[in-house]
C-alpha atoms as a PDB file:
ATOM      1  CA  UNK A   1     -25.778   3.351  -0.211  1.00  0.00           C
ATOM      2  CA  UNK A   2     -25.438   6.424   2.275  1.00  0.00           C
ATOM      3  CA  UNK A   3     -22.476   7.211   4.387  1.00  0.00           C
ATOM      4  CA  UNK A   4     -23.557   4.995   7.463  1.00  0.00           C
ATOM      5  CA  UNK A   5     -24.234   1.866   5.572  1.00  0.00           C
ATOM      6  CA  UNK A   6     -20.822   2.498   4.175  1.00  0.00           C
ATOM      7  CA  UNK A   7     -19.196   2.610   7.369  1.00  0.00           C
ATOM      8  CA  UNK A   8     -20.985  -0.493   8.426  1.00  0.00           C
ATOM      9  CA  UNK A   9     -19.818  -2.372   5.432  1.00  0.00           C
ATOM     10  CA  UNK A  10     -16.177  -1.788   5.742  1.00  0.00           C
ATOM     11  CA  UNK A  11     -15.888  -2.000   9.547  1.00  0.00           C
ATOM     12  CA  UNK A  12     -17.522  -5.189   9.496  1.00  0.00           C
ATOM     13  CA  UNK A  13     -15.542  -8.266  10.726  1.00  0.00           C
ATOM     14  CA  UNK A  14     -13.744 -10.564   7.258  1.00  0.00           C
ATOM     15  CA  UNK A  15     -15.742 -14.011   7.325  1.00  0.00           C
ATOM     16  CA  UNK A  16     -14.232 -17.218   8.454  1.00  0.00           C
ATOM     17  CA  UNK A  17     -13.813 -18.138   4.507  1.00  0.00           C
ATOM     18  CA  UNK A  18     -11.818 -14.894   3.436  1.00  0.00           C
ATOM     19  CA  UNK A  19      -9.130 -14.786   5.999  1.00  0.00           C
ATOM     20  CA  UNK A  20      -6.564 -17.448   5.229  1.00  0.00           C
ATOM     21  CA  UNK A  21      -3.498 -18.567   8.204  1.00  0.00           C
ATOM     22  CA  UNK A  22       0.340 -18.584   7.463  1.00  0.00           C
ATOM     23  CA  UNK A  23       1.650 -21.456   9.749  1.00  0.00           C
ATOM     24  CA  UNK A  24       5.530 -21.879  10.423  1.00  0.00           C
ATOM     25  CA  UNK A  25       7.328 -25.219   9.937  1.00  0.00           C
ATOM     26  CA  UNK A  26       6.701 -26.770  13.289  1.00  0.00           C
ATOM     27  CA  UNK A  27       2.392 -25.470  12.572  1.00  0.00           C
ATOM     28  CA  UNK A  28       2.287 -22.528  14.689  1.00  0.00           C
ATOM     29  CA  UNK A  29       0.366 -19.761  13.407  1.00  0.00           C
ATOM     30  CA  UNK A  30       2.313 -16.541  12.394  1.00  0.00           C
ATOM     31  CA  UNK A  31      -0.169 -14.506  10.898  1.00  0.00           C
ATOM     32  CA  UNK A  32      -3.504 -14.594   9.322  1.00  0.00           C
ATOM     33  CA  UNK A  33      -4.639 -11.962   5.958  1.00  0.00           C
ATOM     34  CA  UNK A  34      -7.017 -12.275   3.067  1.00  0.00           C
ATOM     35  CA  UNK A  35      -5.864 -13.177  -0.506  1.00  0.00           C
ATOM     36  CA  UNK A  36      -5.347 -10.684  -2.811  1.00  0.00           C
ATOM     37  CA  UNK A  37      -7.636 -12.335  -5.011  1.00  0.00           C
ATOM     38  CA  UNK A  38     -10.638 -12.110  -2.225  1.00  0.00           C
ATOM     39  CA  UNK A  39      -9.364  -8.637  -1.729  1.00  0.00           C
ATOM     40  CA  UNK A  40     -10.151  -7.697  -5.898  1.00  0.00           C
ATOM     41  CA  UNK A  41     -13.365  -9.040  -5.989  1.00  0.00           C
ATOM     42  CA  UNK A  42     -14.864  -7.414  -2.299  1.00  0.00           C
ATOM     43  CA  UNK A  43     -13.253  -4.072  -3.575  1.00  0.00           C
ATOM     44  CA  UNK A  44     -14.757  -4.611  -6.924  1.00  0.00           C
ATOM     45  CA  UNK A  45     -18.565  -5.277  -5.754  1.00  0.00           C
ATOM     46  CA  UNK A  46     -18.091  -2.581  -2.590  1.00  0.00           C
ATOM     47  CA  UNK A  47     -16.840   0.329  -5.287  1.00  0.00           C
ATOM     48  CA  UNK A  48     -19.000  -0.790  -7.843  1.00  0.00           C
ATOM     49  CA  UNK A  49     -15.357  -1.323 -10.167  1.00  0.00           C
ATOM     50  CA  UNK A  50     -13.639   2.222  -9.685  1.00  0.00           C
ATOM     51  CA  UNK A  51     -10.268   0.905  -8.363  1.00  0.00           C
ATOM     52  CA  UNK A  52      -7.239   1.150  -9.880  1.00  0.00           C
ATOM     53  CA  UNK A  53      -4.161  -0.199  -8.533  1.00  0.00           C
ATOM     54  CA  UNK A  54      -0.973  -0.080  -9.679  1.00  0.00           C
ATOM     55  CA  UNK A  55       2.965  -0.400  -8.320  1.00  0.00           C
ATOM     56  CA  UNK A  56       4.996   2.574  -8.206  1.00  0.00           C
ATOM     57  CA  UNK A  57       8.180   1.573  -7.060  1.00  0.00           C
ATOM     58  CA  UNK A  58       9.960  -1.432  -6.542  1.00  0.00           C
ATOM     59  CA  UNK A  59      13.467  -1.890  -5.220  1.00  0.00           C
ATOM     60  CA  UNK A  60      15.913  -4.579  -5.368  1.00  0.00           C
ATOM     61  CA  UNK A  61      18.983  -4.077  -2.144  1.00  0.00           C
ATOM     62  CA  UNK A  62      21.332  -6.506  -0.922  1.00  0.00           C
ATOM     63  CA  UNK A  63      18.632  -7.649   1.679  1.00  0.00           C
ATOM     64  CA  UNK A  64      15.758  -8.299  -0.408  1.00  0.00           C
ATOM     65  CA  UNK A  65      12.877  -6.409  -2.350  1.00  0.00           C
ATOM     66  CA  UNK A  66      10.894  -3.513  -1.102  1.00  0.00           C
ATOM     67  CA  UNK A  67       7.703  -2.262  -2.921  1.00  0.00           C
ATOM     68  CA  UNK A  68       5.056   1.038  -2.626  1.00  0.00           C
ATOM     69  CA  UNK A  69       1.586   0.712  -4.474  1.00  0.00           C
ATOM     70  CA  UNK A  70      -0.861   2.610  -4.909  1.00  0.00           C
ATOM     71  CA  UNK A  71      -4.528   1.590  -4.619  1.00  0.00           C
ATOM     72  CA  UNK A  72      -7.425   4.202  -5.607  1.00  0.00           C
ATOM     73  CA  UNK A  73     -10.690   3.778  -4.700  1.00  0.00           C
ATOM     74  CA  UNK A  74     -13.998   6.374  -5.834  1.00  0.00           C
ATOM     75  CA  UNK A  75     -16.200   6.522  -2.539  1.00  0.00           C
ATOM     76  CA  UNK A  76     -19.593   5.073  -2.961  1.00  0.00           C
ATOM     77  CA  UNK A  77     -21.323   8.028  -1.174  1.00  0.00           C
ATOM     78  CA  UNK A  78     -18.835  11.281  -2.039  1.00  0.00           C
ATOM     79  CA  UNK A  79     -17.740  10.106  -5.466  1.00  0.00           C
ATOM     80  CA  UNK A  80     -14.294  11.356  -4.643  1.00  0.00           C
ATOM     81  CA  UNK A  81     -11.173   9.030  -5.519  1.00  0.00           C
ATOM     82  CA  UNK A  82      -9.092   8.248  -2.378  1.00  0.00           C
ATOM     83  CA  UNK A  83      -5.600   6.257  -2.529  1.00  0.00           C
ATOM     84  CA  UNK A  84      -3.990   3.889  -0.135  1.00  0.00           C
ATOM     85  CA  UNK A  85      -0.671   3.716  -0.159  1.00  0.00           C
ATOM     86  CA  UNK A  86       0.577  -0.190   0.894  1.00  0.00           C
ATOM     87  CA  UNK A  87       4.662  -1.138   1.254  1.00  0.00           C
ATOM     88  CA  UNK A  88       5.863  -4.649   1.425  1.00  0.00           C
ATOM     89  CA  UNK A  89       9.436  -6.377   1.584  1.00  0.00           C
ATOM     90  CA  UNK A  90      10.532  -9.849   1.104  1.00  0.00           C
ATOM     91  CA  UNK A  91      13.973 -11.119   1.834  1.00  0.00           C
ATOM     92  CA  UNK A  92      16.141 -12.543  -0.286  1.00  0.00           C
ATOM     93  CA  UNK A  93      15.249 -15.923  -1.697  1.00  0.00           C
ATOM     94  CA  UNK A  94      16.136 -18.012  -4.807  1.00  0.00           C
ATOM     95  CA  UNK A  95      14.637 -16.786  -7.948  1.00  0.00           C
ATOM     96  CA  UNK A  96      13.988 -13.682  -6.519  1.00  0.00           C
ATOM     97  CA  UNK A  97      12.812 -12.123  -9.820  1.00  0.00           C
ATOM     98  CA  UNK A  98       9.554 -14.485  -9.388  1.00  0.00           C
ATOM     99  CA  UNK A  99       9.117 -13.256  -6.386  1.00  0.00           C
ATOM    100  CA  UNK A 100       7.858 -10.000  -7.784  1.00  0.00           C
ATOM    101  CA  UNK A 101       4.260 -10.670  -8.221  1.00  0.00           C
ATOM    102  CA  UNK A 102       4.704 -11.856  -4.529  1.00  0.00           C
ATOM    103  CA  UNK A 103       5.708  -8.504  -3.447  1.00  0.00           C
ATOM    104  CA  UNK A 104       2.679  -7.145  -5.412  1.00  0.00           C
ATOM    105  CA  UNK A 105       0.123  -9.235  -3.571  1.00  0.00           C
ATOM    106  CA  UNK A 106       2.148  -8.175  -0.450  1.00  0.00           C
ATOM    107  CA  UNK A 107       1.487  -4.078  -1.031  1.00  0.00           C
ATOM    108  CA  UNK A 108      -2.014  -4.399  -2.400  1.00  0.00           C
ATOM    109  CA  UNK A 109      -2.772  -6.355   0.640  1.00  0.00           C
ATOM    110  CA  UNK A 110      -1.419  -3.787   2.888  1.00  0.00           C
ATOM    111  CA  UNK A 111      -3.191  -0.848   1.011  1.00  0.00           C
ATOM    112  CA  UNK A 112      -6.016  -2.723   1.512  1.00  0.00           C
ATOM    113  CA  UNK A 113      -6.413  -3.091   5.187  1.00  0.00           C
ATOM    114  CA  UNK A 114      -5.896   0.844   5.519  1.00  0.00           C
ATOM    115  CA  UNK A 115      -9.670   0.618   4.355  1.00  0.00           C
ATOM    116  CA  UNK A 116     -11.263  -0.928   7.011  1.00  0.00           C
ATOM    117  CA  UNK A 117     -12.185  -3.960   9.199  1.00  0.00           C
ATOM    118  CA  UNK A 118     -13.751  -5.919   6.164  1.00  0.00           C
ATOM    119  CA  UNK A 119     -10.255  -5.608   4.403  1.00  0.00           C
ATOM    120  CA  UNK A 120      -8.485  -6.900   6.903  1.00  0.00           C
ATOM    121  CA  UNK A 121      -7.129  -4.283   9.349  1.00  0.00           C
ATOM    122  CA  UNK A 122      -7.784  -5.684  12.466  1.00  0.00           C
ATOM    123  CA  UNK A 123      -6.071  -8.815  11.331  1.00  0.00           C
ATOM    124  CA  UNK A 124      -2.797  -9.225  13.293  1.00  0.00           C
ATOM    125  CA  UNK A 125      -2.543  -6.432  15.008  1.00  0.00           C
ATOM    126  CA  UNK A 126      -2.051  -7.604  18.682  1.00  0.00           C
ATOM    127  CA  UNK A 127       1.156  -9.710  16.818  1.00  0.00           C
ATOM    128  CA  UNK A 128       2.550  -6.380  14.830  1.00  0.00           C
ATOM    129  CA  UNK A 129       2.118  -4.662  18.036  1.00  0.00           C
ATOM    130  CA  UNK A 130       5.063  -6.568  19.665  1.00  0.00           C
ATOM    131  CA  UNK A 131       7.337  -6.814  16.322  1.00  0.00           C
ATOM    132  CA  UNK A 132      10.676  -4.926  17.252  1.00  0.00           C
ATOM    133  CA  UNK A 133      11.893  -4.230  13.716  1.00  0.00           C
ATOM    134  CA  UNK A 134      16.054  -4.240  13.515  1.00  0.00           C
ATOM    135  CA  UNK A 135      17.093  -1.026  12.922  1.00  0.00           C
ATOM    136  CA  UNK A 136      18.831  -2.152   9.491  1.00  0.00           C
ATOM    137  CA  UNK A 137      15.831  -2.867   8.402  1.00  0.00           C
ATOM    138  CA  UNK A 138      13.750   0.242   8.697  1.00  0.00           C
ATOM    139  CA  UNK A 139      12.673   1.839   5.550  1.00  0.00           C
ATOM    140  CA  UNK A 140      11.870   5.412   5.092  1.00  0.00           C
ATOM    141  CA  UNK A 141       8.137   5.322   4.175  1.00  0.00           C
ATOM    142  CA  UNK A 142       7.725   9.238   4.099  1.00  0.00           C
ATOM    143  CA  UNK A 143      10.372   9.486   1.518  1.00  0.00           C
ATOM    144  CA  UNK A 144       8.436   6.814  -0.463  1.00  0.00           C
ATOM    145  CA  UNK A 145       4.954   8.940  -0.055  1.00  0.00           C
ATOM    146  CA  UNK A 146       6.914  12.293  -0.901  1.00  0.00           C
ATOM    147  CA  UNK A 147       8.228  10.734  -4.028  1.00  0.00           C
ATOM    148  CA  UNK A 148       4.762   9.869  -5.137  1.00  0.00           C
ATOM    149  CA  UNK A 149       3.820  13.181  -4.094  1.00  0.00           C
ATOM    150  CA  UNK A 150       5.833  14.506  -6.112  1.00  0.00           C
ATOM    151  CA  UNK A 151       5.455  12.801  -9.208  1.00  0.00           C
ATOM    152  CA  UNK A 152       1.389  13.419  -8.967  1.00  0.00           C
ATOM    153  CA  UNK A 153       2.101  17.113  -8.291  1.00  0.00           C
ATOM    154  CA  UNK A 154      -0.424  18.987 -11.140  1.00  0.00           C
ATOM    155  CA  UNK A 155       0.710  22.379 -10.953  1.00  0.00           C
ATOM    156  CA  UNK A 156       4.064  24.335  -9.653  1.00  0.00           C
ATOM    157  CA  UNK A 157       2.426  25.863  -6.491  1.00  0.00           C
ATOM    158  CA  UNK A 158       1.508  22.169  -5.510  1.00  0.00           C
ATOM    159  CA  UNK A 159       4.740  21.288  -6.068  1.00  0.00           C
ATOM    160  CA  UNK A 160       6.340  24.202  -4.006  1.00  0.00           C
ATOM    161  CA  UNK A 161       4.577  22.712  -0.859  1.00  0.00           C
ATOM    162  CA  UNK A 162       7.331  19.873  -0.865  1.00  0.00           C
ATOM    163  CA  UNK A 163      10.452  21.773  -1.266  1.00  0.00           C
ATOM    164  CA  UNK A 164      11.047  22.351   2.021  1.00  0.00           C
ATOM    165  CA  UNK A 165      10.366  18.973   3.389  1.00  0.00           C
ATOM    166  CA  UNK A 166      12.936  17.619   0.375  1.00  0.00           C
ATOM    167  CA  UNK A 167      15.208  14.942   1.348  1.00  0.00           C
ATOM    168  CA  UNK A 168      18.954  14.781  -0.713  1.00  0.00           C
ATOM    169  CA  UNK A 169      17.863  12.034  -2.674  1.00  0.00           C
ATOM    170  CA  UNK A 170      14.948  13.507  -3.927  1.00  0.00           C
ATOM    171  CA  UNK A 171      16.263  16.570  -5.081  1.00  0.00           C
ATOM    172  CA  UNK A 172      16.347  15.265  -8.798  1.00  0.00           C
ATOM    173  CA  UNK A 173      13.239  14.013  -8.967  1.00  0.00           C
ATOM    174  CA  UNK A 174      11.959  16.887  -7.546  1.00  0.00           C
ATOM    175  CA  UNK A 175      13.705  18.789 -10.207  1.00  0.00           C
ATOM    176  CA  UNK A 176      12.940  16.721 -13.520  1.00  0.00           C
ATOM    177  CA  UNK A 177       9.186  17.453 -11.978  1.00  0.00           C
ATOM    178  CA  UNK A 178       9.631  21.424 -11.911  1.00  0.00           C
ATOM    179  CA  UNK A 179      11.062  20.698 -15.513  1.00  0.00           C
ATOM    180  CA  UNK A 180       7.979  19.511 -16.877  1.00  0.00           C
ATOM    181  CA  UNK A 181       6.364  22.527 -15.338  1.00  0.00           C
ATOM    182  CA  UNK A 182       8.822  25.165 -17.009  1.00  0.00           C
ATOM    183  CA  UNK A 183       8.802  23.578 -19.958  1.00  0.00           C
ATOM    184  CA  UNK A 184       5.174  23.672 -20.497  1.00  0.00           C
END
């Protein structure tokens, strides 16, 4: 596969059969995404089986749960790994703590349609266009990324590049990090 073909396999529209509808009580369609299970197997036979994914953080507040994963991906053409960072929340429901392969799905899905067309990221976007998020619920996605940042640093001068963008609540992580570093 060269670069081109690439590009024309992940800009290419999801079929009909991959890209499932979420309808509200009275039918009305709300949004429309592909399963994370239809998401595994088109990443799998696209990169050939180099993906990892995994969850980095996961949050429980008074309003519900908030997740950041991280999906990697080796390129077909450059053999270089690239990551995708996706972040999901769900509101509080019962049995919340089953909801937490929910909020899984819900990130890897998002990572996902950073890829391309094919994964979804044309899906939906004329309906998140016009989403006013409450200002309560706004999350702080660059402190998320810097924390990840962070803990993937591989050497001190790496590290140093964050300082100055450090948020309060980072400082100790950002610390314990440097530790590892001294200590070494």
């Amino acid at each position: 596969m060269n670069f081109d073909e690439y590009l024309e396999v992940i800009n290419a529209e999801p079929t009909p059969e991959m890209v499932c509808e979420h309808r509200n009580k009275n039918g009305e369609l709300e949004y429309r995404y592909i399963k994370k299970s239809v998401l595994q197997r088109e990443l799998s036979n696209i990169y050939r089986g180099n993906v990892r994914w995994e969850m980095v953080r996961d949050t429980v507040t008074t309003n519900g749960l908030y997740g950041t994963g991280k999906l990697e991906v080796k390129h077909p053409v450059s053999g270089e790994w690239i990551y995708y960072t996706g972040v999901a929340s769900l509101p509080h429901e019962r049995g919340m703590r089953m909801n937490y392969p929910r909020l899984e799905a819900h990130c890897m899905i998002n990572a996902c349609k950073k890829i391309g067309i094919w994964f979804g990221q044309c899906l939906n976007n004329q309906e998140e266009d016009e989403v006013e998020v409450p200002e309560e619920q706004i999350i702080d996605i660059a402190d998320d990324r810097l924390e990840i940042l962070i803990a993937e640093a591989s050497s001190i001068e790496q590290l140093s590049q964050y300082k100055k963008d450090l948020p309060s609540n980072l400082k100790a992580k950002y610390m314990a990090k440097l530790k590892t570093f001294i200590e070494k």
